[in-house]
N, C-alpha and C. Protein backbone atom coordinates (compact mmCIF):
# COMPACT_ATOMS: atom_id res chain seq x y z
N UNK A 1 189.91 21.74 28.94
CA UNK A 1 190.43 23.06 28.62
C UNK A 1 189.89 23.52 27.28
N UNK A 2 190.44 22.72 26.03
CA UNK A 2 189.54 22.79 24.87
C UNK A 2 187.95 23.30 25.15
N UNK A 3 187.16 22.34 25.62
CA UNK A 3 185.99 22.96 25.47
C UNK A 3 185.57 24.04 26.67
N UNK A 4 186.68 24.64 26.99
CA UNK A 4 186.01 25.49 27.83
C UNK A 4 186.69 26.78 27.34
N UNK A 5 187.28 27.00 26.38
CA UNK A 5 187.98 27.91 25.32
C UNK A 5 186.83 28.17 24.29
N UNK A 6 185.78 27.01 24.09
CA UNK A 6 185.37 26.99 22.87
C UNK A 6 183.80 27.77 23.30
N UNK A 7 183.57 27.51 24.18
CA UNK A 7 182.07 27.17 24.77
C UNK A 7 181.79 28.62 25.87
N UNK A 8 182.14 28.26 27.08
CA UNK A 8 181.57 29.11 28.35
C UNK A 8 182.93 30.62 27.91
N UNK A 9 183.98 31.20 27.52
CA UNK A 9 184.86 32.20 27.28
C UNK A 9 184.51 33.07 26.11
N UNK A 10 183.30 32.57 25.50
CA UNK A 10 183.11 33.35 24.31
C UNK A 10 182.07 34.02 24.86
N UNK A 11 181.23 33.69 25.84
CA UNK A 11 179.72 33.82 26.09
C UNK A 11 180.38 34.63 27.37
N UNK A 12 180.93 35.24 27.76
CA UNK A 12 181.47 35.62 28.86
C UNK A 12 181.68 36.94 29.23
N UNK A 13 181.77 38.46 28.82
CA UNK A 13 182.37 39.64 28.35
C UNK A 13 183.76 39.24 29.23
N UNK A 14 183.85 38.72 30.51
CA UNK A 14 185.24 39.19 31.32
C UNK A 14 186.45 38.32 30.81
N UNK A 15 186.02 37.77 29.74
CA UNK A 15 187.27 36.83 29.46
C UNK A 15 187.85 36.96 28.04
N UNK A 16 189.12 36.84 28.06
CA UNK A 16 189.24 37.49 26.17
C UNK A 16 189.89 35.72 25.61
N UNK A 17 189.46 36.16 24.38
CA UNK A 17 189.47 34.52 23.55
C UNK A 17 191.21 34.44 23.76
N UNK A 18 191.43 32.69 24.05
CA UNK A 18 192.59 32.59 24.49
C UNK A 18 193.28 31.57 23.42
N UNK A 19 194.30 31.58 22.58
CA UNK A 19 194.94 31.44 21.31
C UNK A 19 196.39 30.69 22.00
N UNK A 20 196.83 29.74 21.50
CA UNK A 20 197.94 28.95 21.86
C UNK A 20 199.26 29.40 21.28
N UNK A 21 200.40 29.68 21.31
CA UNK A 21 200.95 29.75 20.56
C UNK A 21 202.31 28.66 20.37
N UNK A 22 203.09 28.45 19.86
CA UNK A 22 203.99 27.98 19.21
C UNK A 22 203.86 26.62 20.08
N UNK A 23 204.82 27.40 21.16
CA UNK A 23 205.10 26.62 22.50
C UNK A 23 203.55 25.85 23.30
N UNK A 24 202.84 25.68 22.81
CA UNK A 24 201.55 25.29 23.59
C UNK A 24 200.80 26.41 24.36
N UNK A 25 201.77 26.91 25.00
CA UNK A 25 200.96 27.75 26.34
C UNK A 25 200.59 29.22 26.17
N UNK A 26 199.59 29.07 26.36
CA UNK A 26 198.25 29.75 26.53
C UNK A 26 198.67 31.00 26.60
N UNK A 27 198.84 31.99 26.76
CA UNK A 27 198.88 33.44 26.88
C UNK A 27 198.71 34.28 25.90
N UNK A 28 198.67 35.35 26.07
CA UNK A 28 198.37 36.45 24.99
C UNK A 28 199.45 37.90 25.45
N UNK A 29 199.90 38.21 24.37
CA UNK A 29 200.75 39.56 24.23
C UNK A 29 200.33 40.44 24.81
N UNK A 30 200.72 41.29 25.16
CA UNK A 30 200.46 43.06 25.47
C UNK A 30 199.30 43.43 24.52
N UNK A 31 199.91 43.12 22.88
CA UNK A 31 199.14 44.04 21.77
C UNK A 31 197.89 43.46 21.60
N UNK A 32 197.61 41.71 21.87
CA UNK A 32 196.62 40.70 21.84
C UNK A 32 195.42 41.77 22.60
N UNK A 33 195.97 41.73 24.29
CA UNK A 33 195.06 42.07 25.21
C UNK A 33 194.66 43.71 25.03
N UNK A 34 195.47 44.48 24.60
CA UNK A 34 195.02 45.65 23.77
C UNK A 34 193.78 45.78 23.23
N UNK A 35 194.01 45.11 21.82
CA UNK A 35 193.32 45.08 20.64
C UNK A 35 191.88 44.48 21.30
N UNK A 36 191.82 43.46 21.81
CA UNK A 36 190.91 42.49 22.51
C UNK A 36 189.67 43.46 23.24
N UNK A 37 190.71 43.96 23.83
CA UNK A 37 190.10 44.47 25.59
C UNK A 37 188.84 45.50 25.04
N UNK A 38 187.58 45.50 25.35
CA UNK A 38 186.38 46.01 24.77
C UNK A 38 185.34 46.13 26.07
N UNK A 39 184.83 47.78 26.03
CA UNK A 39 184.21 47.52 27.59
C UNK A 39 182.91 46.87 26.67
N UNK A 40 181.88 46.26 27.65
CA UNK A 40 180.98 45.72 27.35
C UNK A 40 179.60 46.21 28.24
N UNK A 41 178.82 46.51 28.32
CA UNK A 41 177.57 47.22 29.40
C UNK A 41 177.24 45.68 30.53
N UNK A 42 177.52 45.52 31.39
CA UNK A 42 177.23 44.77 32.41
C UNK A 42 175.91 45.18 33.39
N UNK A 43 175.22 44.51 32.97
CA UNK A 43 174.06 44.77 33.99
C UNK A 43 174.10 44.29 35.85
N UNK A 44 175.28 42.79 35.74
CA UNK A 44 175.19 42.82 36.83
C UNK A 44 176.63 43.26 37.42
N UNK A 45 177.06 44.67 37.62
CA UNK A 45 178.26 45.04 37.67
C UNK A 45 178.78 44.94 39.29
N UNK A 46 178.19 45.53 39.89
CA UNK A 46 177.90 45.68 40.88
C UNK A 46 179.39 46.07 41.69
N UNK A 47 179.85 47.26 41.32
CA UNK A 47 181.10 47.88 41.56
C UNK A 47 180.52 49.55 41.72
N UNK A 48 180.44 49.98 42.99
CA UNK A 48 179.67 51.38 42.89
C UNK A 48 180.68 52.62 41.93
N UNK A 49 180.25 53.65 41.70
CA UNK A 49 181.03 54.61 40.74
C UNK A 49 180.93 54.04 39.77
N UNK A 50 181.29 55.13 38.86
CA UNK A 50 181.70 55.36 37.08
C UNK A 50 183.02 54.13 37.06
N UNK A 51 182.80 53.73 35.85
CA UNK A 51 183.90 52.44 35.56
C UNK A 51 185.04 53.22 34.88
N UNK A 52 185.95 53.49 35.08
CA UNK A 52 187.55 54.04 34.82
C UNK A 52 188.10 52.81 34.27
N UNK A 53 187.71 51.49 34.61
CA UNK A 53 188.96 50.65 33.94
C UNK A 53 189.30 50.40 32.27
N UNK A 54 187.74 50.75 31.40
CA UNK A 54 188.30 51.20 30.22
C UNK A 54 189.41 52.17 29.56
N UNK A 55 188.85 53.71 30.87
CA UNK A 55 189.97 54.51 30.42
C UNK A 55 191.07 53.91 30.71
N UNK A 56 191.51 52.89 32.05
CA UNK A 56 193.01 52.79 32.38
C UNK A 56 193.30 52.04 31.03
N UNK A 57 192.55 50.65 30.68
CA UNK A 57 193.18 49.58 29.61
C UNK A 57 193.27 50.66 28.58
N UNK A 58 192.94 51.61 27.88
CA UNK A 58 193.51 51.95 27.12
C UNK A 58 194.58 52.69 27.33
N UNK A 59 194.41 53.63 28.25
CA UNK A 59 195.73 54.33 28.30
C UNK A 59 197.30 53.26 28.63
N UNK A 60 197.09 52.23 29.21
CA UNK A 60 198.02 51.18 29.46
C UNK A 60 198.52 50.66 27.70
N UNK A 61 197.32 50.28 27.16
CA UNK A 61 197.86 49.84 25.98
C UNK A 61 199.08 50.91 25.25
N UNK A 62 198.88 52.67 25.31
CA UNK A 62 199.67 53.30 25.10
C UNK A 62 201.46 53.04 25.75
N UNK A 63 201.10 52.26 26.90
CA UNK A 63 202.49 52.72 27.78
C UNK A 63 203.08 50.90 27.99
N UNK A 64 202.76 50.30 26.84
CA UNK A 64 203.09 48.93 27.38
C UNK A 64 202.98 48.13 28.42
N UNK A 65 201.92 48.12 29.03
CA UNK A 65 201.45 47.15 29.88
C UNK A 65 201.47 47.91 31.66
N UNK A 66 201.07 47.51 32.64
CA UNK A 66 201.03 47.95 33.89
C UNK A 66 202.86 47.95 34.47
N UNK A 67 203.33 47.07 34.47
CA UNK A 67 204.47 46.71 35.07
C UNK A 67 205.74 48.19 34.35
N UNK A 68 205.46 48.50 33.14
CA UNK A 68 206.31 49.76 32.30
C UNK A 68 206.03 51.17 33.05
N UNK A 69 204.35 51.10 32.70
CA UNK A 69 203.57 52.17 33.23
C UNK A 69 204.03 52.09 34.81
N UNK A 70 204.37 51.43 35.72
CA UNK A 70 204.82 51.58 36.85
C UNK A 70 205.92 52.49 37.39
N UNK A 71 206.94 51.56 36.34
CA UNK A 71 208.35 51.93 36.25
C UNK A 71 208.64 53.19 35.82
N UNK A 72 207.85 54.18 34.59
CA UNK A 72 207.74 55.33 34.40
C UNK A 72 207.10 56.38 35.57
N UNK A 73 205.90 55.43 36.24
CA UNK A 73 205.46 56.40 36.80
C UNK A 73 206.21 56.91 37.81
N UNK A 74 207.57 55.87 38.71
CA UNK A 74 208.38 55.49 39.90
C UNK A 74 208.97 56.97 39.33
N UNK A 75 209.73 56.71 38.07
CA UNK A 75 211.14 57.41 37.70
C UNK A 75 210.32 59.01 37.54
N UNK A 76 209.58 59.61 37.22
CA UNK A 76 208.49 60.74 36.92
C UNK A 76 208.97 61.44 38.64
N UNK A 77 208.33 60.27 39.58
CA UNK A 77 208.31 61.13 40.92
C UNK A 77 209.76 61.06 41.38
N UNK A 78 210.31 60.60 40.95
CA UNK A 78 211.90 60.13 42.05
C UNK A 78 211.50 59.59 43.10
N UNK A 79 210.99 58.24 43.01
CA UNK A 79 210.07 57.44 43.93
C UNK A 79 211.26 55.99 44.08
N UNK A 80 211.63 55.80 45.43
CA UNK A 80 211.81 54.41 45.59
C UNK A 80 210.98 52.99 46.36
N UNK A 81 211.59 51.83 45.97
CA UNK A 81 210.51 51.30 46.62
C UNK A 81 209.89 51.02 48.10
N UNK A 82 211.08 51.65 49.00
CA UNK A 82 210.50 52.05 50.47
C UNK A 82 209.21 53.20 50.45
N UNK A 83 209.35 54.08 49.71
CA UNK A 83 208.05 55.21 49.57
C UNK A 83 206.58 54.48 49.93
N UNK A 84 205.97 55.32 50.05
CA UNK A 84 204.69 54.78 50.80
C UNK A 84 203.93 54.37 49.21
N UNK A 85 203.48 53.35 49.10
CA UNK A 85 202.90 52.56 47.94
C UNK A 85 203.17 52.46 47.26
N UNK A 86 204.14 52.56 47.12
CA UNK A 86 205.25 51.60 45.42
C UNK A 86 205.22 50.14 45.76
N UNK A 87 205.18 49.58 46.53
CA UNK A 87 205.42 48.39 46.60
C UNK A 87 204.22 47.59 46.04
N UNK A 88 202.84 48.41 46.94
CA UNK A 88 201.49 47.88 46.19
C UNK A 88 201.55 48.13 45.15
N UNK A 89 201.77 49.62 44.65
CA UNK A 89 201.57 49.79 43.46
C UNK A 89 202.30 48.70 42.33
N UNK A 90 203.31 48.20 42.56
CA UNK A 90 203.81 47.60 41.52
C UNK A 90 203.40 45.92 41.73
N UNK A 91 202.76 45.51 42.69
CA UNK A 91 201.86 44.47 42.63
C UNK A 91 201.05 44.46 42.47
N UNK A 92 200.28 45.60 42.25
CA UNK A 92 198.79 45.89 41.36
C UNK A 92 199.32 45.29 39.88
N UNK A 93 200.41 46.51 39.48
CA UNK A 93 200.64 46.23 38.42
C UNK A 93 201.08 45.21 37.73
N UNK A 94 201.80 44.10 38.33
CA UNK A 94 201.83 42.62 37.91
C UNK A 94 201.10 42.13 38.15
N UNK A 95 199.99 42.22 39.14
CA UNK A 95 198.95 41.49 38.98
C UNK A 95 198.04 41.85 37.43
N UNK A 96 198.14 43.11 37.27
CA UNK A 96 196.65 43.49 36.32
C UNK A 96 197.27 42.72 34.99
N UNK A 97 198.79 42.92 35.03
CA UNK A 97 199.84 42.62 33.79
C UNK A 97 199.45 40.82 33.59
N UNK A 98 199.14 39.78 34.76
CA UNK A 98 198.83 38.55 34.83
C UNK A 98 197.52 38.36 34.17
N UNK A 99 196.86 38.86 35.07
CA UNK A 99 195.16 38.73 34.75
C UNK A 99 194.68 38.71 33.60
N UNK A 100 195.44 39.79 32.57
CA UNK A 100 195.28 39.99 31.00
C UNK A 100 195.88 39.25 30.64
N UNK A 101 196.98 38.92 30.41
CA UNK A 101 198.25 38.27 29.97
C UNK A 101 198.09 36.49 29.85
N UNK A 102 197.83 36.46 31.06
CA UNK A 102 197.96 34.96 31.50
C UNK A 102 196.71 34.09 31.55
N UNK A 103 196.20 34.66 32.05
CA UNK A 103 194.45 34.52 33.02
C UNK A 103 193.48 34.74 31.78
N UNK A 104 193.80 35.73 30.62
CA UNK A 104 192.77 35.76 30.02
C UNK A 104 191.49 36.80 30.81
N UNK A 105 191.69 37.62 31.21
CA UNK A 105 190.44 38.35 32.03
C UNK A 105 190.68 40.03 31.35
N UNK A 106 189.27 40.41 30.56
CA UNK A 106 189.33 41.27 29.85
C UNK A 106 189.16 43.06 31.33
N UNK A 107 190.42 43.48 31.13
CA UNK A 107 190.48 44.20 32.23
C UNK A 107 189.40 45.04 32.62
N UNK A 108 188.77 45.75 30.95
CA UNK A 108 187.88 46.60 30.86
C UNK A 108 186.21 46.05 31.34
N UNK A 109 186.14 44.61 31.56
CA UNK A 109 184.86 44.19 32.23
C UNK A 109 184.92 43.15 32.71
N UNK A 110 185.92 43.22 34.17
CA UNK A 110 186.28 42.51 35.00
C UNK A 110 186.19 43.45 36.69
N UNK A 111 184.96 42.87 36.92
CA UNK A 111 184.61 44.37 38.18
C UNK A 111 185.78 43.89 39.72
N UNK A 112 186.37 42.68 39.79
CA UNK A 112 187.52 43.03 40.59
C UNK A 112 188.86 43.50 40.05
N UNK A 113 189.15 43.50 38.73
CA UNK A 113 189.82 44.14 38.29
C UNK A 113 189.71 45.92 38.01
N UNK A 114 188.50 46.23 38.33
CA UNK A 114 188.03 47.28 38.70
C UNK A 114 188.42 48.23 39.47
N UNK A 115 188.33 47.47 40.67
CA UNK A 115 188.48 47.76 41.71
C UNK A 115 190.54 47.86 42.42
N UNK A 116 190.89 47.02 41.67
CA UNK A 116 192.59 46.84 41.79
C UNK A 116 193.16 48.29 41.04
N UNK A 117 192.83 48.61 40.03
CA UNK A 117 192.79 49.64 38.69
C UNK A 117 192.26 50.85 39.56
N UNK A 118 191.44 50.89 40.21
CA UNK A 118 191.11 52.13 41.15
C UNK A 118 192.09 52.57 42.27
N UNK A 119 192.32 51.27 43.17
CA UNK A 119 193.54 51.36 43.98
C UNK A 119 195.09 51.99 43.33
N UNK A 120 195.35 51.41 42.55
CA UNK A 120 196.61 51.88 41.36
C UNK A 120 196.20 53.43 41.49
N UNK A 121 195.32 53.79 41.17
CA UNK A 121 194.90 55.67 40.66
C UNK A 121 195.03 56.28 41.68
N UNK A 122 194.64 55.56 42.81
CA UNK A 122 194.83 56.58 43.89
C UNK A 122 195.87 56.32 44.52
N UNK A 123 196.81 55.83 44.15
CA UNK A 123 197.87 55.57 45.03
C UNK A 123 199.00 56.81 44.05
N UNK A 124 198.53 56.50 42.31
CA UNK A 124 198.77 57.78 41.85
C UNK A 124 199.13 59.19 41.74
N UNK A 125 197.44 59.20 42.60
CA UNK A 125 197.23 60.43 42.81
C UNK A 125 197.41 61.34 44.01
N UNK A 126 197.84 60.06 44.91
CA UNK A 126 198.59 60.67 46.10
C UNK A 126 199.84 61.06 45.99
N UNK A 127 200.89 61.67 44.59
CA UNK A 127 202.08 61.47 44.44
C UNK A 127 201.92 62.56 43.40
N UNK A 128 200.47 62.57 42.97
CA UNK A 128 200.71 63.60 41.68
C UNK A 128 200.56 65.52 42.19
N UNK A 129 200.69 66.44 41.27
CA UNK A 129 200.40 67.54 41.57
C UNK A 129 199.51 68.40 42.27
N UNK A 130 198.52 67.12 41.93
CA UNK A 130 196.69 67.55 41.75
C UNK A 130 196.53 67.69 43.86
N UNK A 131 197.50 66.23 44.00
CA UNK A 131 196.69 65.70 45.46
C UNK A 131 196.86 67.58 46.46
N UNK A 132 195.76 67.23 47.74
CA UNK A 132 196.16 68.17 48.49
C UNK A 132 196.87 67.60 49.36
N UNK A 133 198.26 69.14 49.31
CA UNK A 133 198.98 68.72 50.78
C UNK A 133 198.52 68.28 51.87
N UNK A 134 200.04 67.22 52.35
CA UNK A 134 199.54 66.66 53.30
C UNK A 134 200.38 66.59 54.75
């Protein structure tokens, strides 16, 4: 574990440096994966479209993490969790909330995290003002 903290995670863009704290175990804060999270130019990206997951990690860092940003977004629509994609949606959002958190995987250049972060938007945007009736 040590040398793989020290060695292959630095050399990596998708992984953010992972810091022990008190208790031994491994994780990093909300504000850690914030501050951290840095898009990086990936040559081998290979995720078609413009990359949005910078814009999401930052705007998330504003709203405390995916799992908050959920819960606001639920209460915004008067959304429960029978509604058509709240349920994904809020397992996107603990997942993306893990991946950073736990996992160490820098959201902003992590191309399946990409792709989870895209799903979230449009599940969004099927709920927001913008979408066309349906």
């Amino acid at each position: 574990m040590e040398a793989f903290d020290v060695a292959e995670s630095h050399a990596d863009a998708r992984l953010l440096k992972r810091s022990f704290q008190k208790m031994q175990v491994a994780d990093r804060s909300r504000k850690d994966v914030a501050v951290a999270s840095e898009e990086v130019a990936i040559s081998t990206w290979g995720v078609p479209g413009p990359r949005t997951a910078p814009w999401c990690v930052k705007y998330l860092r504003k709203n405390s993490g995916g799992q908050a940003h959920h819960r606001t977004w639920r209460m915004h629509y008067g959304l429960s969790e029978d509604d058509w994609g709240v349920s994904e949606h809020s397992m996107l959002s603990k997942a993306l909330d893990r991946f950073a958190e736990v996992d160490g995987y820098d959201l902003a250049n992590s191309g399946g995290d990409e792709i989870l972060l895209r799903r979230a938007q449009l599940i969004e945007y099927s709920r927001s003002e913008k979408a066309p009736a349906g």
